[in-house]
N, C-alpha and C. Protein backbone atom coordinates (compact mmCIF):
# COMPACT_ATOMS: atom_id res chain seq x y z
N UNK A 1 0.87 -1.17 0.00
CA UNK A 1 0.00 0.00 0.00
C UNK A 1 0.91 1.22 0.00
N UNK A 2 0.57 1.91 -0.85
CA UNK A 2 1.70 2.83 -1.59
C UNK A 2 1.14 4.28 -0.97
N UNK A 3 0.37 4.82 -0.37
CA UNK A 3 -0.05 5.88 -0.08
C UNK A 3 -2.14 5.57 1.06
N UNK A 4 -2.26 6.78 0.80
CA UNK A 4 -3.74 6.74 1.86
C UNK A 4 -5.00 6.07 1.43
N UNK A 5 -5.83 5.04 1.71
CA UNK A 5 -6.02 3.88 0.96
C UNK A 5 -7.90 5.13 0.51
N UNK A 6 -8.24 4.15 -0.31
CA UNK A 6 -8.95 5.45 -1.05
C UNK A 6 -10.61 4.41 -1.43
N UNK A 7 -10.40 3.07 -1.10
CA UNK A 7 -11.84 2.57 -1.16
C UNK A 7 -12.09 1.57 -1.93
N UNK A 8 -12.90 0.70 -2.41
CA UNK A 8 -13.11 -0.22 -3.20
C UNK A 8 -13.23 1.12 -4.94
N UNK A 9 -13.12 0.37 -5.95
CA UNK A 9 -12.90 0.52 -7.25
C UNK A 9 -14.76 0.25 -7.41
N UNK A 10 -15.38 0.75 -7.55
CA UNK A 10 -16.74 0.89 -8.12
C UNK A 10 -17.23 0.25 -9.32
N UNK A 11 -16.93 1.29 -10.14
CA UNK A 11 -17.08 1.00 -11.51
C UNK A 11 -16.66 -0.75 -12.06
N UNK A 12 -15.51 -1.23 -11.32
CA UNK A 12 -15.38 -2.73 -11.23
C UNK A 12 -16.24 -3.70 -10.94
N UNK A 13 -16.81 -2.88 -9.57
CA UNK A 13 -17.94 -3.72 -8.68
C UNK A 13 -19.14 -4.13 -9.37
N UNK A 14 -19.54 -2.86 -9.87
CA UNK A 14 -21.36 -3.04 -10.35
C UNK A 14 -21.06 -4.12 -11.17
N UNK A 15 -20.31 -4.23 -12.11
CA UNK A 15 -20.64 -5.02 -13.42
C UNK A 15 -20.80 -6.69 -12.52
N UNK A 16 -20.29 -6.86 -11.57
CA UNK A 16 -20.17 -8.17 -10.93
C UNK A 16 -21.34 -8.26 -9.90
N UNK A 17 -21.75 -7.13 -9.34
CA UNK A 17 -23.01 -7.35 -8.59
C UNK A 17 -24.36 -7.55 -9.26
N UNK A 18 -24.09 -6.80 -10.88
CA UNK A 18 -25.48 -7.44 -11.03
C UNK A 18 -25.54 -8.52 -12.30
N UNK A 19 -24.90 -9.01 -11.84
CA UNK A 19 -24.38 -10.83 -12.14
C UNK A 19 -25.12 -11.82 -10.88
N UNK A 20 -25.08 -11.15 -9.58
CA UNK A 20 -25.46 -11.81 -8.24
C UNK A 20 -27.17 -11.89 -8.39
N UNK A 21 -27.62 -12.88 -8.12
CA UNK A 21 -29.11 -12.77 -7.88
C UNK A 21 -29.66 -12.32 -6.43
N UNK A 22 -28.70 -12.42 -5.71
CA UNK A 22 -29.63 -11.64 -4.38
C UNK A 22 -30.15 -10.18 -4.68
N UNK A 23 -30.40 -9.45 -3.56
CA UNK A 23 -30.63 -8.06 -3.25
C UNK A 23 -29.95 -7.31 -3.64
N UNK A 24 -30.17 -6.68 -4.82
CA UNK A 24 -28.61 -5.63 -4.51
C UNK A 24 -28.29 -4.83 -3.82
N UNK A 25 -29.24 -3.65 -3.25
CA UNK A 25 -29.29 -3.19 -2.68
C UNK A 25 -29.15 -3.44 -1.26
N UNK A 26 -29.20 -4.27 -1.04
CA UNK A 26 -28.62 -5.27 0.49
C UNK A 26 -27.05 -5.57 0.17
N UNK A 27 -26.84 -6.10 -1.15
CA UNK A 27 -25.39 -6.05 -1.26
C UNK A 27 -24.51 -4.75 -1.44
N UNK A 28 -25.14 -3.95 -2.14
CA UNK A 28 -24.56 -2.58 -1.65
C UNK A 28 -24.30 -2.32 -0.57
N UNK A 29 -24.93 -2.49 0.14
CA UNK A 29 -24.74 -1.43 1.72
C UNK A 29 -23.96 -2.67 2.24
N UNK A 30 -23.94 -3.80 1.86
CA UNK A 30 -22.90 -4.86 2.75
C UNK A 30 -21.42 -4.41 2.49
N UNK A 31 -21.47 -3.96 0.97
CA UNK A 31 -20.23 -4.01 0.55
C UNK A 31 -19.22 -2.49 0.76
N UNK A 32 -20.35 -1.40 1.09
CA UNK A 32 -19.98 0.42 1.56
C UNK A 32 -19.88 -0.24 3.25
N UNK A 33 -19.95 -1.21 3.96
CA UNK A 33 -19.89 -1.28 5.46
C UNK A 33 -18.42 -1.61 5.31
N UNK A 34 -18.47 -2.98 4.79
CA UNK A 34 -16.69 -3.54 3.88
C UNK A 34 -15.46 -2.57 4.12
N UNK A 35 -16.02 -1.90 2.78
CA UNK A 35 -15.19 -0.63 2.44
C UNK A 35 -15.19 0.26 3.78
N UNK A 36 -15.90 0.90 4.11
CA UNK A 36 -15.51 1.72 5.43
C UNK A 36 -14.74 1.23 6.66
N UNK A 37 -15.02 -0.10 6.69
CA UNK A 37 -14.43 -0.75 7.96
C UNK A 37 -12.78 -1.45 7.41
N UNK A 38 -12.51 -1.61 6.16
CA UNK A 38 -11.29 -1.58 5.96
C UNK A 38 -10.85 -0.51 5.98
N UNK A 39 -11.23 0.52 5.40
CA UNK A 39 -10.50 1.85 5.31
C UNK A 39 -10.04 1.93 6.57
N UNK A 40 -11.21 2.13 7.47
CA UNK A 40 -10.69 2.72 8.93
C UNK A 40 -9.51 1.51 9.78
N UNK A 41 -9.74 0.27 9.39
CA UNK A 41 -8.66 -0.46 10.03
C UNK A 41 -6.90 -0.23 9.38
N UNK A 42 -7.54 -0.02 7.85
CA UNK A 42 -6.29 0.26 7.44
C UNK A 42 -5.34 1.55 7.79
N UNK A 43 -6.14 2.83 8.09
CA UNK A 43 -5.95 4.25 8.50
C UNK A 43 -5.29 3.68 10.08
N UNK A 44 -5.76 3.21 10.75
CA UNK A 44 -5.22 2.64 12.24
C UNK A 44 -4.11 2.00 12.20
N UNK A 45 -3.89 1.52 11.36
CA UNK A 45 -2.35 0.49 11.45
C UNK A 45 -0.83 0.90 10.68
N UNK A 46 -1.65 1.65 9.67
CA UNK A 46 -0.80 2.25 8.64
C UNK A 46 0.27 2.67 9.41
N UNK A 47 1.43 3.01 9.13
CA UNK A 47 3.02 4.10 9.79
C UNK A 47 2.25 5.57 10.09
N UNK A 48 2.94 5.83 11.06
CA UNK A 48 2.39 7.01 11.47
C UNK A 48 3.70 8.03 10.89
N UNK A 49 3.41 9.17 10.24
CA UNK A 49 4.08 10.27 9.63
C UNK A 49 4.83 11.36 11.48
N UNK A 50 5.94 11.29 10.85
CA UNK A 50 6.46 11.97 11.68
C UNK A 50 5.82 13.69 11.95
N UNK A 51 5.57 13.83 12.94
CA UNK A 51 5.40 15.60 13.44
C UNK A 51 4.08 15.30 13.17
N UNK A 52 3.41 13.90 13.03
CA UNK A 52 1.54 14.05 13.12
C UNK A 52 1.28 13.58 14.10
């Protein structure tokens, strides 16, 4: 991880979610919980920048 992590790739996603027969809209919001809760674990562990 080369810099401040920035989220799942979207435009990748849809084409594969609506391939899925469930909910999408249930899989959406499963998959924005995903994304937020990596972000923030990843923001927590990452190297901390000197003088921050």
């Amino acid at each position: 991880m080369g810099g401040a992590p920035i989220g799942l790739d979207w435009p990748a996603i849809y084409p594969l979610m609506e391939r899925q027969k469930s909910d999408w809209e249930e899989l959406h919001d499963a998959l924005m919980l995903m994304e937020q809760t990596a972000i923030e674990t990843m923001r927590e562990f990452a190297p901390k920048r000197e003088g921050k």
